[in-house]
PDB file of N, CA and C in Angstrom:
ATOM      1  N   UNK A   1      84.410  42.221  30.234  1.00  0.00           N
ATOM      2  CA  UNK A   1      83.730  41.278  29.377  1.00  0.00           C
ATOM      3  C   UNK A   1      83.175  40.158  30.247  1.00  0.00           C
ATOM      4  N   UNK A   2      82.062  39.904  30.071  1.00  0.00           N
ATOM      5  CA  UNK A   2      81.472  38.614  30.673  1.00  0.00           C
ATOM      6  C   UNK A   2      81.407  37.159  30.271  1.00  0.00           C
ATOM      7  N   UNK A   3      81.900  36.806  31.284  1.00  0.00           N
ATOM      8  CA  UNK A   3      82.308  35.016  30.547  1.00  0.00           C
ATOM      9  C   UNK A   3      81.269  34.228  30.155  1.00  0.00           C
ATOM     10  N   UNK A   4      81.194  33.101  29.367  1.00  0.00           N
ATOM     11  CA  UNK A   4      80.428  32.430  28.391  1.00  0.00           C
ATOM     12  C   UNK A   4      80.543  31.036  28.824  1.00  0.00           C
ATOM     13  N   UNK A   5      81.323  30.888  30.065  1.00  0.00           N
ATOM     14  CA  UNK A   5      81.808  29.762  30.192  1.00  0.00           C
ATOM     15  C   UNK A   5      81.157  28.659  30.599  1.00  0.00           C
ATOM     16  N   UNK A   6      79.774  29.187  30.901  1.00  0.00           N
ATOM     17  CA  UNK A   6      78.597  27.996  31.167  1.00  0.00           C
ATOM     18  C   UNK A   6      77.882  27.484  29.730  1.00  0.00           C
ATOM     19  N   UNK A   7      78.029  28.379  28.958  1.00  0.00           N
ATOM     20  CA  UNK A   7      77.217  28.666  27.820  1.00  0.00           C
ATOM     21  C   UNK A   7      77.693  27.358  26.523  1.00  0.00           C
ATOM     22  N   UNK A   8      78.398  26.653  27.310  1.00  0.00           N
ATOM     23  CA  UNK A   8      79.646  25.713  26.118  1.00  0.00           C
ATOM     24  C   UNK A   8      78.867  24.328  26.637  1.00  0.00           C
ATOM     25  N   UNK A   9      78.450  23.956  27.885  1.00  0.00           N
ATOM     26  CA  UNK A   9      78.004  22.402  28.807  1.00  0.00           C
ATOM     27  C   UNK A   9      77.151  22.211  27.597  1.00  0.00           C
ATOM     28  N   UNK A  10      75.749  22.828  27.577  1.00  0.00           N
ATOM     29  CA  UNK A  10      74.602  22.462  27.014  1.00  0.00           C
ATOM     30  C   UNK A  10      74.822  21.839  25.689  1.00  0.00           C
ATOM     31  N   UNK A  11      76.405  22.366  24.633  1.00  0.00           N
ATOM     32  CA  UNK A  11      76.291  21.917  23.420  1.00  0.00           C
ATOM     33  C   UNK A  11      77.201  20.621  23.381  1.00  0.00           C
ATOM     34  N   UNK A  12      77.484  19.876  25.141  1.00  0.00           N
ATOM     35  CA  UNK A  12      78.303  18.824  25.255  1.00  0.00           C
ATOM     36  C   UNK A  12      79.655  18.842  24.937  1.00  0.00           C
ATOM     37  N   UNK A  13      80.054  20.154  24.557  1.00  0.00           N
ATOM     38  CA  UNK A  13      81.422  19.833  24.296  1.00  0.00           C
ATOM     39  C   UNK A  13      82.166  20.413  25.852  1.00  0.00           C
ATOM     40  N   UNK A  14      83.573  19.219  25.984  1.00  0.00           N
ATOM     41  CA  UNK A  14      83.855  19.034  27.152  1.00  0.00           C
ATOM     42  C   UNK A  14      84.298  20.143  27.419  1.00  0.00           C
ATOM     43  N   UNK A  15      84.216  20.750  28.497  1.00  0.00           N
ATOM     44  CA  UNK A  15      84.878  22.107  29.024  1.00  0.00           C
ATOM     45  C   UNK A  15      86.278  22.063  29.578  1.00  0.00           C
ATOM     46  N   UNK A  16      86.724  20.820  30.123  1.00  0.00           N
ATOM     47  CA  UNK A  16      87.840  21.090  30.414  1.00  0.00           C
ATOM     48  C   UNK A  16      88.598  20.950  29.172  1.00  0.00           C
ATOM     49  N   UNK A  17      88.903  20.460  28.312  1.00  0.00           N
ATOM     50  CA  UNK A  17      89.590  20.116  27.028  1.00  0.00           C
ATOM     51  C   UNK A  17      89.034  21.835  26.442  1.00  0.00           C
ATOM     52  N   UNK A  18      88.656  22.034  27.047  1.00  0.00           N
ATOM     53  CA  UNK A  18      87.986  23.538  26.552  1.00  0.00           C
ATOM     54  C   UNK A  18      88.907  24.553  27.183  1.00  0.00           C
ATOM     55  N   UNK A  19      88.815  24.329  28.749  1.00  0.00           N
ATOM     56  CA  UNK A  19      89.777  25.696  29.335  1.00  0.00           C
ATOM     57  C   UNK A  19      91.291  24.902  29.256  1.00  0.00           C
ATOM     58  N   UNK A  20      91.611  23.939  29.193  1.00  0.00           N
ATOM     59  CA  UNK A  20      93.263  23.468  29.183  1.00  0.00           C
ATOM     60  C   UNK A  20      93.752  23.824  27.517  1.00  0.00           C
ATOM     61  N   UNK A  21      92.903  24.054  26.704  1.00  0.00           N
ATOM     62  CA  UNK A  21      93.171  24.582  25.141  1.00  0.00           C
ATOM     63  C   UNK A  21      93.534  26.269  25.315  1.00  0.00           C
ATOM     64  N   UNK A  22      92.726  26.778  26.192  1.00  0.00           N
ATOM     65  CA  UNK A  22      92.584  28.250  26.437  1.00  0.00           C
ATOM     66  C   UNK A  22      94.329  28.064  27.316  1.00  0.00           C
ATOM     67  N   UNK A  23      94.120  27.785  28.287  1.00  0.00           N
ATOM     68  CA  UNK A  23      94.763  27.917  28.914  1.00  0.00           C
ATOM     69  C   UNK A  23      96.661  27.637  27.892  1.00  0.00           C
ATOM     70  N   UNK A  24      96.679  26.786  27.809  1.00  0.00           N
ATOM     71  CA  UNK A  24      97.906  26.299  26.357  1.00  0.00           C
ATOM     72  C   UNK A  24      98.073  27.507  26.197  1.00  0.00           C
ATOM     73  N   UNK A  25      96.870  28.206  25.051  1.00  0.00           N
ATOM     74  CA  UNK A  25      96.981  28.812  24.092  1.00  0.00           C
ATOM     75  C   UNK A  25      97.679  30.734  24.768  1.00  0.00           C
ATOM     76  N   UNK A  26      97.153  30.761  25.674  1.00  0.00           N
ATOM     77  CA  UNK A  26      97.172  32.283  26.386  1.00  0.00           C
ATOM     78  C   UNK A  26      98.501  32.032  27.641  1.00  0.00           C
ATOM     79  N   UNK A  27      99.185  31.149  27.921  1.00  0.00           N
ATOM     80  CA  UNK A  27     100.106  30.673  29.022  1.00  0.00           C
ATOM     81  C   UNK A  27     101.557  31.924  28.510  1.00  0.00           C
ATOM     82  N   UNK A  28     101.311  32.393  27.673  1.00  0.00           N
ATOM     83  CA  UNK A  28     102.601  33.612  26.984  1.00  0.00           C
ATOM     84  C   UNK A  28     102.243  34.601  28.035  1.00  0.00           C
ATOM     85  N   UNK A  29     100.830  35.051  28.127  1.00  0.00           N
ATOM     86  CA  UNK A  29      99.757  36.376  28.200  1.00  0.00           C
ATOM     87  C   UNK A  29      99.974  36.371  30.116  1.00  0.00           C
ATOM     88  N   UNK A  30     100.488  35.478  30.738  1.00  0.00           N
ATOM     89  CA  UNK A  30     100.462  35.047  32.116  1.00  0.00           C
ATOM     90  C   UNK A  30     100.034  36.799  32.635  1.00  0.00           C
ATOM     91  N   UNK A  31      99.318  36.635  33.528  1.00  0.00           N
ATOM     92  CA  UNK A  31      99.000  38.135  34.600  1.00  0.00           C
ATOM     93  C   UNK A  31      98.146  39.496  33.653  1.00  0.00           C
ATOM     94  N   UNK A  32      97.961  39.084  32.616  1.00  0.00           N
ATOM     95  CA  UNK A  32      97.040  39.500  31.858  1.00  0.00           C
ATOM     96  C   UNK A  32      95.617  39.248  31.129  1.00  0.00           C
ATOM     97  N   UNK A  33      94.510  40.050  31.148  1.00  0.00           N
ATOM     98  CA  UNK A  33      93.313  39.428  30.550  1.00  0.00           C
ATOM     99  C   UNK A  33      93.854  39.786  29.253  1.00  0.00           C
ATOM    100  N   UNK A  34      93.363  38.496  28.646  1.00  0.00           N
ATOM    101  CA  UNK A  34      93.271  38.132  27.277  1.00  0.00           C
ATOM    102  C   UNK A  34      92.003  37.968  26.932  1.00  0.00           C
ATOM    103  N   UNK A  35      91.552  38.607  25.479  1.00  0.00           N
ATOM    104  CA  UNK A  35      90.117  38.416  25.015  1.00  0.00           C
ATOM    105  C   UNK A  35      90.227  37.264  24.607  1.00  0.00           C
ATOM    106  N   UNK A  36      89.321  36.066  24.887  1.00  0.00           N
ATOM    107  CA  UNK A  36      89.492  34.771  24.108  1.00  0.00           C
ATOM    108  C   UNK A  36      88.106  34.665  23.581  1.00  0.00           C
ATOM    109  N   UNK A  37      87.565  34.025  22.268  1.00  0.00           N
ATOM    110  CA  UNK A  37      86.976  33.693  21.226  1.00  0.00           C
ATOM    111  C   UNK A  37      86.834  32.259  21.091  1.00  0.00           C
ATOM    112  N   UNK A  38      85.508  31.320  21.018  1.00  0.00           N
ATOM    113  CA  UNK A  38      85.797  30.083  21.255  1.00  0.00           C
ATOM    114  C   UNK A  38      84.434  29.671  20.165  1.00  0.00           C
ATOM    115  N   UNK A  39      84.701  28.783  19.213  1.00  0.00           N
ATOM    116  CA  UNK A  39      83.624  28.889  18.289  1.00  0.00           C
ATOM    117  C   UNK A  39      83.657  26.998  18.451  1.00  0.00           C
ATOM    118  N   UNK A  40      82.465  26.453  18.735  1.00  0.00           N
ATOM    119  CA  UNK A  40      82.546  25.192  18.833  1.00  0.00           C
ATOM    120  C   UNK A  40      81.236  24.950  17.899  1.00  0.00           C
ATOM    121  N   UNK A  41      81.396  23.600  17.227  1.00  0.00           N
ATOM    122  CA  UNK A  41      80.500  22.662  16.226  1.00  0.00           C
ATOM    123  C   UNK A  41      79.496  21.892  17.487  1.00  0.00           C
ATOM    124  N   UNK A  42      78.280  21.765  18.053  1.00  0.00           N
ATOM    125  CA  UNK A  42      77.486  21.050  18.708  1.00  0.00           C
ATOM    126  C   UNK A  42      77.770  19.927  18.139  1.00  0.00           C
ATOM    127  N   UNK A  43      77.285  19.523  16.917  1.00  0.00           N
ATOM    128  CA  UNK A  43      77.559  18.700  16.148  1.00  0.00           C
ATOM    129  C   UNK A  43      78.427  17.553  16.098  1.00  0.00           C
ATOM    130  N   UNK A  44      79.935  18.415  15.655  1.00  0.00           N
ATOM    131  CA  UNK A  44      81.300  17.365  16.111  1.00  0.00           C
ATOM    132  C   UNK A  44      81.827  17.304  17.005  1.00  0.00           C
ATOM    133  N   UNK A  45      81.380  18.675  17.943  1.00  0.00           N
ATOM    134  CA  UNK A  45      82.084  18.418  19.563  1.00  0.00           C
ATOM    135  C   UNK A  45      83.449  18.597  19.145  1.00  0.00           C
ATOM    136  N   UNK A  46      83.501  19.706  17.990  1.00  0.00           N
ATOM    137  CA  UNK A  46      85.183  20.532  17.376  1.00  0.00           C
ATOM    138  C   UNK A  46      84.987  21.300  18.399  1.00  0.00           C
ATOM    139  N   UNK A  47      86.003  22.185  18.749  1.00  0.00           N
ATOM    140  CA  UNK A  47      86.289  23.837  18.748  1.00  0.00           C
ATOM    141  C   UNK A  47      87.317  23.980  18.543  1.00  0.00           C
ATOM    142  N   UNK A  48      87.283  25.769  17.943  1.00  0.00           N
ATOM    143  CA  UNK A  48      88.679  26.803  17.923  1.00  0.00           C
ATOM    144  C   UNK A  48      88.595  27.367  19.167  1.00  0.00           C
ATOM    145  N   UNK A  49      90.151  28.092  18.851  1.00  0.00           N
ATOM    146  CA  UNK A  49      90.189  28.995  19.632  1.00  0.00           C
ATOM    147  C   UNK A  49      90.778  30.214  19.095  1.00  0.00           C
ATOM    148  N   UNK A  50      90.468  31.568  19.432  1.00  0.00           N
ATOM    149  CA  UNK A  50      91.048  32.304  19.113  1.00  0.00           C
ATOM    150  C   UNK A  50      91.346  33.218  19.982  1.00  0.00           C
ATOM    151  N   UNK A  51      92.510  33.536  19.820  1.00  0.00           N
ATOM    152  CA  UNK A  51      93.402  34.618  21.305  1.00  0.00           C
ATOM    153  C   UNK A  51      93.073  36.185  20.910  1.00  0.00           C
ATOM    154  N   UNK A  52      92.646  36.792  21.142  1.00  0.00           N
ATOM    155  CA  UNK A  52      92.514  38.456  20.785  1.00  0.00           C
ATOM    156  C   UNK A  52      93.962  39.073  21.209  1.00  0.00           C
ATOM    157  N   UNK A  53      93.989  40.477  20.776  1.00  0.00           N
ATOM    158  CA  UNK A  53      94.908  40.827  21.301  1.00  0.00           C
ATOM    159  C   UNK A  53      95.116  41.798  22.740  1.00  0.00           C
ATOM    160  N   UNK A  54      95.667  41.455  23.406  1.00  0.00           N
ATOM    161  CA  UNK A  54      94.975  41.868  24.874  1.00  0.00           C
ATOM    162  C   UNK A  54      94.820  43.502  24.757  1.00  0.00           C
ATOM    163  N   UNK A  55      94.073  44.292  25.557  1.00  0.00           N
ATOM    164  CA  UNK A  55      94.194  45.432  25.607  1.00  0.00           C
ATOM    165  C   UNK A  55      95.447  46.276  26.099  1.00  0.00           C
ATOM    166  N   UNK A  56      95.642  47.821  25.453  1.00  0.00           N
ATOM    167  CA  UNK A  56      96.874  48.074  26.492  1.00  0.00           C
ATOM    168  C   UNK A  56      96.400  49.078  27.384  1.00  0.00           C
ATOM    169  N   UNK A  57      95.386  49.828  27.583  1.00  0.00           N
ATOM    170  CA  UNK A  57      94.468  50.310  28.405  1.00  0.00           C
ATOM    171  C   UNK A  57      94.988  49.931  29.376  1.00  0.00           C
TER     172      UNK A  57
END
């Protein structure tokens, strides 16, 4: 999967408060890719997050 992770600057919402949320959220998942899902408001400068469930492939 290809990361998105530039794709978040342009709508101003802060990226690190961005990957330290990811990071929180997936710190169980340690030594594994995890699909992560990140839906942010331009607007309010909100985001979710959502953890997928990793592959077992």
């Amino acid at each position: 999967m290809k990361s998105n992770y530039l794709a978040q600057g342009p709508t101003g919402i802060n990226i690190k408060d961005v990957v330290d949320a990811v990071n929180e959220q997936t710190m169980m998942f340690k030594g594994l890719t995890v699909p992560v899902r990140i839906e942010c408001d331009p607007e309010t400068k909100q985001f979710e997050i959502f953890v997928e469930t990793p592959s077992t492939a």
